[in-house]
C-alpha atoms as a PDB file:
ATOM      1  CA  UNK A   1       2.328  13.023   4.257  1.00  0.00           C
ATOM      2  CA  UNK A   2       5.834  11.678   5.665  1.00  0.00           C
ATOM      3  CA  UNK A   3       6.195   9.845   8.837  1.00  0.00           C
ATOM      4  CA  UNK A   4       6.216  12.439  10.784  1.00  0.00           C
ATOM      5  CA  UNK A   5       3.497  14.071  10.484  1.00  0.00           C
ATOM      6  CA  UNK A   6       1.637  10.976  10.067  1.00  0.00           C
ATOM      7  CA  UNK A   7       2.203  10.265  13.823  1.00  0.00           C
ATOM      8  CA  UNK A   8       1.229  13.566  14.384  1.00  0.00           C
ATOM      9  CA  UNK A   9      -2.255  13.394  13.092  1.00  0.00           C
ATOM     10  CA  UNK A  10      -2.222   9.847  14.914  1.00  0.00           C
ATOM     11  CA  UNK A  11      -2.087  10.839  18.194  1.00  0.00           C
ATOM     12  CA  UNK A  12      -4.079  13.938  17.463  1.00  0.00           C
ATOM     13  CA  UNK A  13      -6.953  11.171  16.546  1.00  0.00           C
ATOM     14  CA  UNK A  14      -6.199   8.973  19.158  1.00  0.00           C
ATOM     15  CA  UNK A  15      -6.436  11.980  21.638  1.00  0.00           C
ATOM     16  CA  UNK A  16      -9.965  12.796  19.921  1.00  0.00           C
ATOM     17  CA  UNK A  17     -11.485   9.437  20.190  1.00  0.00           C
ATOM     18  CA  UNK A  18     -10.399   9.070  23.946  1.00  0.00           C
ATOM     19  CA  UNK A  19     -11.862  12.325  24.916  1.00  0.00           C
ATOM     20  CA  UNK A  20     -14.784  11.867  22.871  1.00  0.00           C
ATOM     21  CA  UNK A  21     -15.244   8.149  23.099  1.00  0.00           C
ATOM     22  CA  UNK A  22     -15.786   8.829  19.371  1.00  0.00           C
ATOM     23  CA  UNK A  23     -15.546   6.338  16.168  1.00  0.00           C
ATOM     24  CA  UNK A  24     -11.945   6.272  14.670  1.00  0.00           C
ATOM     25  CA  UNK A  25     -12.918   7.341  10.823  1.00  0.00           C
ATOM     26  CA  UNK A  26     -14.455  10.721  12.447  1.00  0.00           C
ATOM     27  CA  UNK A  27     -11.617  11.343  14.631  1.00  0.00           C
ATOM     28  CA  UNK A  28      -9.134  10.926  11.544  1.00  0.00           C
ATOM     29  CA  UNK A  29     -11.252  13.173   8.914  1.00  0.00           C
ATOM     30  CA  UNK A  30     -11.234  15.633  11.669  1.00  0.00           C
ATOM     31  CA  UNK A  31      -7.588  16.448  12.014  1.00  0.00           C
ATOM     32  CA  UNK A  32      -6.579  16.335   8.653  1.00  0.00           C
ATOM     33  CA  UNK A  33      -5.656  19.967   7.322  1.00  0.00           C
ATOM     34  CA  UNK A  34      -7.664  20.709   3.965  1.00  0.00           C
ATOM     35  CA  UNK A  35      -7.250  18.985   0.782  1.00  0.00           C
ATOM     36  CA  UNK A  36      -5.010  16.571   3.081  1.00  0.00           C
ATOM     37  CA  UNK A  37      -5.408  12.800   2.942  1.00  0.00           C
ATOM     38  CA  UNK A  38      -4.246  10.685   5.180  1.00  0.00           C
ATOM     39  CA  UNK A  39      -1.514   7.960   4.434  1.00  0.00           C
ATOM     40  CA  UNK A  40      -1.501   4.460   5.030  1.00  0.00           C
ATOM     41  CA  UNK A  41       0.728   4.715   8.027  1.00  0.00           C
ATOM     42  CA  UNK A  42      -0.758   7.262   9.377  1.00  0.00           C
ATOM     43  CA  UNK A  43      -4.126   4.917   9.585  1.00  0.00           C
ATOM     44  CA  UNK A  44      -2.357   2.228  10.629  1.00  0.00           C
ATOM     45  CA  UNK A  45      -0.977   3.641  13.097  1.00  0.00           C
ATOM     46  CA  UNK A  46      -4.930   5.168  14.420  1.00  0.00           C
ATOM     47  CA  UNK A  47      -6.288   1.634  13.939  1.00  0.00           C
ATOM     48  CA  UNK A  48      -3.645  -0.713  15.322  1.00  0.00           C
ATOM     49  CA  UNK A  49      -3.491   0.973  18.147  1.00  0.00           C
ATOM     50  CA  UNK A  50      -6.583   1.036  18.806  1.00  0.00           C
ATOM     51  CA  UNK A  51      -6.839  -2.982  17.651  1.00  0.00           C
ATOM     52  CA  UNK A  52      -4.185  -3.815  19.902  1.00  0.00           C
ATOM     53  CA  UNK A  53      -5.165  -1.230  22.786  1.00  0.00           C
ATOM     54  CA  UNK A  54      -5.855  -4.104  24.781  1.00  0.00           C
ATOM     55  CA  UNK A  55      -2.592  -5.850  24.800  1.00  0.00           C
ATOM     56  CA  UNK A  56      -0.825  -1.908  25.038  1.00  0.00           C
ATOM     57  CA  UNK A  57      -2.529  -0.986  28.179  1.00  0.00           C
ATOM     58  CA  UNK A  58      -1.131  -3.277  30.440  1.00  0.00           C
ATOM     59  CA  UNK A  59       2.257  -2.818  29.526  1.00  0.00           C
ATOM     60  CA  UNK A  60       1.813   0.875  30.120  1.00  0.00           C
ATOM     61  CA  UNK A  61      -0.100  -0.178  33.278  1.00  0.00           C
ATOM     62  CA  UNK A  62       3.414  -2.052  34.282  1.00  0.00           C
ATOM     63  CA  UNK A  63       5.205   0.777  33.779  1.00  0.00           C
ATOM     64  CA  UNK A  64       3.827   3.689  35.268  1.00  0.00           C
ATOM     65  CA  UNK A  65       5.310   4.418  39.122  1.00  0.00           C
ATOM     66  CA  UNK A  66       3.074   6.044  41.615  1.00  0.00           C
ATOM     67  CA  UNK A  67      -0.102   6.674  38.310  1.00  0.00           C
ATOM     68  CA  UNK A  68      -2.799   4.792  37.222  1.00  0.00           C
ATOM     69  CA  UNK A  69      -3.710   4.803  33.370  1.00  0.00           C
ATOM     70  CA  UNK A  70      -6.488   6.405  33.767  1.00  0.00           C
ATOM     71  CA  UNK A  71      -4.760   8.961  35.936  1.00  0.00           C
ATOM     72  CA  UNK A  72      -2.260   9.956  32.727  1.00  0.00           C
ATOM     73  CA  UNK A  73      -3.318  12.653  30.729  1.00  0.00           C
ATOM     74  CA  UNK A  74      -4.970  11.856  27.133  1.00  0.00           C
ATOM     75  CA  UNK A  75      -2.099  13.284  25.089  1.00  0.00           C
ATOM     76  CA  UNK A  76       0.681  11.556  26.891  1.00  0.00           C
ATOM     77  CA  UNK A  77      -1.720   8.321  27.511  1.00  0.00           C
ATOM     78  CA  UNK A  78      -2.353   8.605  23.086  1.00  0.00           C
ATOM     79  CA  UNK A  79       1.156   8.584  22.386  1.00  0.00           C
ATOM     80  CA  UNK A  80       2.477   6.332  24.627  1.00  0.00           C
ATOM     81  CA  UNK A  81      -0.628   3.496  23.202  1.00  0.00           C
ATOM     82  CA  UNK A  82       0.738   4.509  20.065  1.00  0.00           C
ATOM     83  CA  UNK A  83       4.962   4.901  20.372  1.00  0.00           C
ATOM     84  CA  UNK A  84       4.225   1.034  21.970  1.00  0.00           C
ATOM     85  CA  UNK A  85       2.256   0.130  19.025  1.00  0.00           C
ATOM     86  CA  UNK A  86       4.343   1.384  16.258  1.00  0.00           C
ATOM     87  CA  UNK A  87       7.024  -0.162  18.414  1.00  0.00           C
ATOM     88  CA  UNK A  88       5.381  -3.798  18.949  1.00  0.00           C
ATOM     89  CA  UNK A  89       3.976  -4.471  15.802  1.00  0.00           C
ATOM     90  CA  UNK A  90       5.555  -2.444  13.130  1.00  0.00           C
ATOM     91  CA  UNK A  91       8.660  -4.273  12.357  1.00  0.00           C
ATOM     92  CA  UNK A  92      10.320  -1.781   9.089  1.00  0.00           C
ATOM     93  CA  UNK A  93      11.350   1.657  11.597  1.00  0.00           C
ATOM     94  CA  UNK A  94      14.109   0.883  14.328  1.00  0.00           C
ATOM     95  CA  UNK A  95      12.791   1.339  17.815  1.00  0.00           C
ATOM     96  CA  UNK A  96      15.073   4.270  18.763  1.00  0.00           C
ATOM     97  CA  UNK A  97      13.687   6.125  16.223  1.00  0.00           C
ATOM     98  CA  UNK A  98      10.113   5.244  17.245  1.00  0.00           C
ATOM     99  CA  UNK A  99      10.864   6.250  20.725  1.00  0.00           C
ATOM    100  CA  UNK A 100      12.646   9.460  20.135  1.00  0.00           C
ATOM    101  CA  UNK A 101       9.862  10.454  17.866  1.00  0.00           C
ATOM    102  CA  UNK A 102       7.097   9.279  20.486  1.00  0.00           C
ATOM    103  CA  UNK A 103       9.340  11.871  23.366  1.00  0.00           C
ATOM    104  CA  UNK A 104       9.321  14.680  20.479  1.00  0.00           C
ATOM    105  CA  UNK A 105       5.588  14.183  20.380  1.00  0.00           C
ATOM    106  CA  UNK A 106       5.027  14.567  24.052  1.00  0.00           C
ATOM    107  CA  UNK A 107       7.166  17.789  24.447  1.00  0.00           C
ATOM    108  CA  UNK A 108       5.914  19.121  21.259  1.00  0.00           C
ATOM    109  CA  UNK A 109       2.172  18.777  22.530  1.00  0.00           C
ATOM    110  CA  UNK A 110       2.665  18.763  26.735  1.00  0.00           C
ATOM    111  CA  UNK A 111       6.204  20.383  27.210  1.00  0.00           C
ATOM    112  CA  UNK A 112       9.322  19.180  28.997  1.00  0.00           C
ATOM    113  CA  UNK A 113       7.326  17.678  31.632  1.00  0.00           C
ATOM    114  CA  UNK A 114       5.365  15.552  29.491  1.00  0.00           C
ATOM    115  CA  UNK A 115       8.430  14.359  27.323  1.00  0.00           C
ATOM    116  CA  UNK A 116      10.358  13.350  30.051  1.00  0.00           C
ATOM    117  CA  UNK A 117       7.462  11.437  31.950  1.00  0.00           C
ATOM    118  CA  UNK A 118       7.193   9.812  28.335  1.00  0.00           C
ATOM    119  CA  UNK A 119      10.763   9.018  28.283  1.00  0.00           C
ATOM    120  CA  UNK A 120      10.380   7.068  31.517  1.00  0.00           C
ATOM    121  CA  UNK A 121       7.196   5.347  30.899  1.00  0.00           C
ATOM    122  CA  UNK A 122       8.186   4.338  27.658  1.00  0.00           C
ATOM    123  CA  UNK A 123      11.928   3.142  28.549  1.00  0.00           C
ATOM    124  CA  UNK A 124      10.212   0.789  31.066  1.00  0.00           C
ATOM    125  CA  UNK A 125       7.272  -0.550  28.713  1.00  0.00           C
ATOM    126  CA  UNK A 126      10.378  -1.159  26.213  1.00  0.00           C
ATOM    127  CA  UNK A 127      12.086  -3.558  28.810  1.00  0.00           C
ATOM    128  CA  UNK A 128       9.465  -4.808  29.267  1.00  0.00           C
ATOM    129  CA  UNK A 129       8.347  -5.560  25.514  1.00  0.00           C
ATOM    130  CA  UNK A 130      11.896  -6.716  25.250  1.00  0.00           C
ATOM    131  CA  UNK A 131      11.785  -9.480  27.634  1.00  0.00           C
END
């Protein structure tokens, strides 16, 4: 499984449990394609997000104009926890590529709309993280 479609799967899971309020393992057995297994990254990226969720959320929270985070919707809220996470706390992937990879995600599961309100929300969560 490359990187790719490790994140993917990741936000597909992340998307799960927050509609479902469900436990991570289920959520990441579920969207796994048959005979597929999921790689390391893949699960970190499912369960440090969700470890760190607390310390993602108001950064998001910062940088949303006129929303709430509850008010997002639960594909672009799961891959903007999860673009910040891979961001924050996974030091060997440059952060451009992180965030154009988080914007492809959002257009590739909510259209144009959704990737450019994740462009914005992210480019002000990443001033943030940078300061």
């Amino acid at each position: 499984m490359n990187r790719r479609v490790a994140r993917l799967r990741a936000a597909q899971a992340l998307y799960q449990i927050d509609l479902t309020d469900g436990d991570s393992e289920g959520a990441i057995e579920s969207v796994l394609d048959e005979g597929e297994t999921p790689s390391s990254f893949m699960l970190d990226l499912v369960r440090g997000t969700l470890e760190h969720k607390s310390t993602i959320d108001p950064v998001i929270s910062s940088s949303l104009q006129g929303w709430t985070l509850d008010r997002m919707g639960l594909v672009d809220r799961a891959i903007v926890r999860m673009t910040l996470y891979e961001m924050k706390f996974i030091d060997d992937i440059p952060v451009n590529v992180t965030f154009n990879e988080g914007i492809e995600l959002a257009k590739a599961f909510g259209g144009e709309e959704s990737g450019k309100f994740v462009n914005g929300v992210l480019s002000k969560a990443m001033e943030k993280l940078q300061n």
